[in-house]
Protein backbone atom coordinates (compact mmCIF):
# COMPACT_ATOMS: atom_id res chain seq x y z
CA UNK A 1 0.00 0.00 0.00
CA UNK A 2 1.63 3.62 -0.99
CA UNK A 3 2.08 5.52 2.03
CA UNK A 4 0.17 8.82 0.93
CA UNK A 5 -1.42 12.27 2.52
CA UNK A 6 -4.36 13.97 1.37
CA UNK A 7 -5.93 17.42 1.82
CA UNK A 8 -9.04 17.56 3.12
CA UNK A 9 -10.23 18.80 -0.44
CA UNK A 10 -9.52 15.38 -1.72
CA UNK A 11 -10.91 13.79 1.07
CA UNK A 12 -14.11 15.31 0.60
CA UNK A 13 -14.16 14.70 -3.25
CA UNK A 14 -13.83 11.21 -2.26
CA UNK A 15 -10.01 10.88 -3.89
CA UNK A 16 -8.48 9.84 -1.14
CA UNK A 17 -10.84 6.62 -0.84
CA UNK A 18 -10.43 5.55 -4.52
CA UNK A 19 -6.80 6.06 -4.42
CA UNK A 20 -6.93 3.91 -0.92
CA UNK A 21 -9.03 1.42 -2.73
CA UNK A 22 -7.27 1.63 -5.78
CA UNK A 23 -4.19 0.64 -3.95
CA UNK A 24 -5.95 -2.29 -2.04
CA UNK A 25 -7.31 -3.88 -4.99
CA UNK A 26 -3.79 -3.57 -6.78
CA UNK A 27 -2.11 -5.28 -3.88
CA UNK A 28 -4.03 -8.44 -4.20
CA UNK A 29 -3.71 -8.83 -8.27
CA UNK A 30 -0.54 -10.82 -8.90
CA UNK A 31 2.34 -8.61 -9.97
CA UNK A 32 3.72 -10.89 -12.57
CA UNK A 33 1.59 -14.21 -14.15
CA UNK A 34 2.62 -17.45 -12.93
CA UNK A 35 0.57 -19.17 -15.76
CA UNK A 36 -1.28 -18.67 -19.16
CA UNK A 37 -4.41 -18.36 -17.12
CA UNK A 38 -3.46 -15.77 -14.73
CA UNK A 39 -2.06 -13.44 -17.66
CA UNK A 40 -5.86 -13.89 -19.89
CA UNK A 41 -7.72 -11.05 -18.17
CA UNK A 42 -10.60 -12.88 -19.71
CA UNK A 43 -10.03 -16.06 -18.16
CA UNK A 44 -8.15 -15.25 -14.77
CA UNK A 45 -9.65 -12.74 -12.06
CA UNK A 46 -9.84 -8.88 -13.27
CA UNK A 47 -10.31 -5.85 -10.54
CA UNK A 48 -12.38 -2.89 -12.43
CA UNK A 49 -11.81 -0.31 -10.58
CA UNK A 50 -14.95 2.44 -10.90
CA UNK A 51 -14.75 5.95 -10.49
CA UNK A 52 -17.91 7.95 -10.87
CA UNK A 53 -19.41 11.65 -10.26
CA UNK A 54 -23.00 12.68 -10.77
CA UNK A 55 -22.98 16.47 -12.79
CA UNK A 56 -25.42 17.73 -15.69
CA UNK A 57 -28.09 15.59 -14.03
CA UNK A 58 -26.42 12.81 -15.33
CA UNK A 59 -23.93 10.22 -13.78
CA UNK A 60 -20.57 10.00 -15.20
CA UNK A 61 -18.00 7.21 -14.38
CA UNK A 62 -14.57 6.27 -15.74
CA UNK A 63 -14.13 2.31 -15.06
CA UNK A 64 -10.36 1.31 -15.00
CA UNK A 65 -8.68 -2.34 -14.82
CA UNK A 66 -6.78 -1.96 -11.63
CA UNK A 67 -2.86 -1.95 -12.31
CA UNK A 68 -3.06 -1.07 -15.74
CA UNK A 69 -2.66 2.51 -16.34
CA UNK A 70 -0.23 3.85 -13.05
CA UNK A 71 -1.92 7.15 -13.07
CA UNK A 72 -5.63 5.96 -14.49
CA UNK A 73 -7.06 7.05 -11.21
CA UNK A 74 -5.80 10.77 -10.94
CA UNK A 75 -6.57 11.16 -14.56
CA UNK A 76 -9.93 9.72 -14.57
CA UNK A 77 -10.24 12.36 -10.94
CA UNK A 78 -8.95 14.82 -13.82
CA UNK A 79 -11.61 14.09 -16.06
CA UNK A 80 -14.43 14.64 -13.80
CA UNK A 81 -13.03 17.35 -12.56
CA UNK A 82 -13.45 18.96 -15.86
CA UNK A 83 -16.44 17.94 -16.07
CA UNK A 84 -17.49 20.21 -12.98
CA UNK A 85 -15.68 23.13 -14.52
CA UNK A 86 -17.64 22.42 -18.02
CA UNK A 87 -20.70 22.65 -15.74
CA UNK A 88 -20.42 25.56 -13.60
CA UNK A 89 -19.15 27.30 -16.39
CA UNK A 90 -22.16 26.26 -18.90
CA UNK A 91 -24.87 25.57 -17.09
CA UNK A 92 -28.26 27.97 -17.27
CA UNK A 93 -29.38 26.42 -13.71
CA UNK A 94 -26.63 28.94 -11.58
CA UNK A 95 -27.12 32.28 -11.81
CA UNK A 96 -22.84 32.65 -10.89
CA UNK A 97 -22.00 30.45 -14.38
CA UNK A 98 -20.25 32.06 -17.13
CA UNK A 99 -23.18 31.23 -19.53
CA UNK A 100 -26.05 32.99 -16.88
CA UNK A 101 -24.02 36.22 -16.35
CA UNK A 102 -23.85 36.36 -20.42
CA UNK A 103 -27.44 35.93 -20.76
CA UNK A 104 -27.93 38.83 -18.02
CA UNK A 105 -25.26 41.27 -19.33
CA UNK A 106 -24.63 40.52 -23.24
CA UNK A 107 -27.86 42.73 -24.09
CA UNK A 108 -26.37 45.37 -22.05
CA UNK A 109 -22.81 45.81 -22.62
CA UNK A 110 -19.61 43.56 -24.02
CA UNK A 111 -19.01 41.00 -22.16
CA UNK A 112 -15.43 38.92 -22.22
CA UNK A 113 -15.78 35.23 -22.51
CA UNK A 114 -13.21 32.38 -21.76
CA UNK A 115 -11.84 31.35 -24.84
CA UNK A 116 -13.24 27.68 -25.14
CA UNK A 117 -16.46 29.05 -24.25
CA UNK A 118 -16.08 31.15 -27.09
CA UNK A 119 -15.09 29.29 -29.84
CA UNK A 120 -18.28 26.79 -28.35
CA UNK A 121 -20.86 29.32 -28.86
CA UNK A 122 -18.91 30.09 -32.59
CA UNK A 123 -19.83 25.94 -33.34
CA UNK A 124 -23.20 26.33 -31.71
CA UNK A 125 -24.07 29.58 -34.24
CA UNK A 126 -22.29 27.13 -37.79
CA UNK A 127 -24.76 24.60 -36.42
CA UNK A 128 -27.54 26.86 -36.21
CA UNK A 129 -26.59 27.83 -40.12
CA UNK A 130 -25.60 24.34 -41.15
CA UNK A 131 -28.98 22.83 -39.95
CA UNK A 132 -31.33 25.43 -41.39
CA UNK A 133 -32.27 27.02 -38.01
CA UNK A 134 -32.94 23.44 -36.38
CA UNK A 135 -30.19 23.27 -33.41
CA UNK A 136 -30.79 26.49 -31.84
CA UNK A 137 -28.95 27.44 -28.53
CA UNK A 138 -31.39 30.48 -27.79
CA UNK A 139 -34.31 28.12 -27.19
CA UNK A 140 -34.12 28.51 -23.54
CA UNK A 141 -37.15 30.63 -23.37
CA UNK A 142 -39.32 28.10 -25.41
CA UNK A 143 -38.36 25.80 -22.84
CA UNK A 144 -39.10 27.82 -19.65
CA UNK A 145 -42.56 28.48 -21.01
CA UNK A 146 -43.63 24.55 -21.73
CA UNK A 147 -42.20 23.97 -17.89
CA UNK A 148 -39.20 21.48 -19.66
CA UNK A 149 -36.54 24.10 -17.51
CA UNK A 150 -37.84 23.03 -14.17
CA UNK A 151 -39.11 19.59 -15.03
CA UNK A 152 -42.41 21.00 -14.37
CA UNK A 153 -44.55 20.55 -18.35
CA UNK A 154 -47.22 23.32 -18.68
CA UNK A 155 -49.23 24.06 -21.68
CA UNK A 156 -48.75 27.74 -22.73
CA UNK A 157 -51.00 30.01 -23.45
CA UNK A 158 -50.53 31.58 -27.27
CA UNK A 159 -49.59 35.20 -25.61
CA UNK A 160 -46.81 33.30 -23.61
CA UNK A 161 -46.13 31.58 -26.47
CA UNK A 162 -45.44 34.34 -28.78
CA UNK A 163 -43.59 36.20 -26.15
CA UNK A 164 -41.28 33.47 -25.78
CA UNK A 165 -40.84 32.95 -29.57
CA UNK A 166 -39.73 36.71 -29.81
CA UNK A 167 -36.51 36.07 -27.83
CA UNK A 168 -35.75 33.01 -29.72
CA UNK A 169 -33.07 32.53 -32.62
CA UNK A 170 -29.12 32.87 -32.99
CA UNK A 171 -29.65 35.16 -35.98
């Protein structure tokens, strides 16, 4: 077992266990095969190691075969990781995200954006063009008014409706 310390950062982001448990697991696969069978990760015993973190209302989770990539669990930490970023940074449901303080201020005044966020709305408006008006980022207010924003489906009435249609459109 690798003698290690954590912060209490990675404790609480739950690091600390899946490097612990990492290490346990990879202390009771052989380090070297004695036979045929014990080198066929099909036929012998295989550790998957699971690492997981529930963002965009969805659950993500890297799986990993334990001992075979050294550094598989800080990189698949890594990779959720940036997957909170991506999230607090994009999402609509935080008024503190890059994306909500756009949508408040953009009418308003300039507003500098983060480069990859950038160049992502710059793909999102070729889309728009490329599919005739069909993948449309600006359809937030369509689906506020049908209730699809808070999981809570309403019928609108045609004034709502209309209202809502008005702020719609990347053009």
């Amino acid at each position: 077992m690798a003698d290690r310390k954590s912060s209490r950062r990675e404790f609480l982001r739950g690091k600390s266990g899946i490097e612990a448990a990492a290490d346990l697991v990879q202390s009771l696969v052989p380090s070297e095969p004695n036979s045929l069978a014990d080198a066929d990760p099909v036929g012998g015993d295989s550790y998957l190691l699971r690492i997981g973190r529930t963002a965009m209302a969805c659950e993500f989770e890297v799986m990993l075969n334990v001992g075979q990539y050294p550094h598989g669990t800080a990189a698949a930490v890594e990779a959720l990781d940036l997957v909170d970023r991506l999230e607090s940074q994009l999402t609509v449901y935080r008024s503190d995200s890059e994306v909500s303080q756009l949508n408040r201020r953009a009418a308003d005044e300039a507003v500098a954006l983060e480069l990859g966020l950038f160049a992502l709305l710059q793909y999102a408006i070729e889309l728009y063009r490329q599919t005739d008006r069909a993948y449309d980022i600006t359809a937030g207010p369509l689906s506020k008014v049908w209730g699809f924003f808070r999981r809570a489906g309403t019928v609108p009435s045609q004034s709502d409706l209309e209202r809502a249609r008005e702020l719609v459109g990347s053009d």
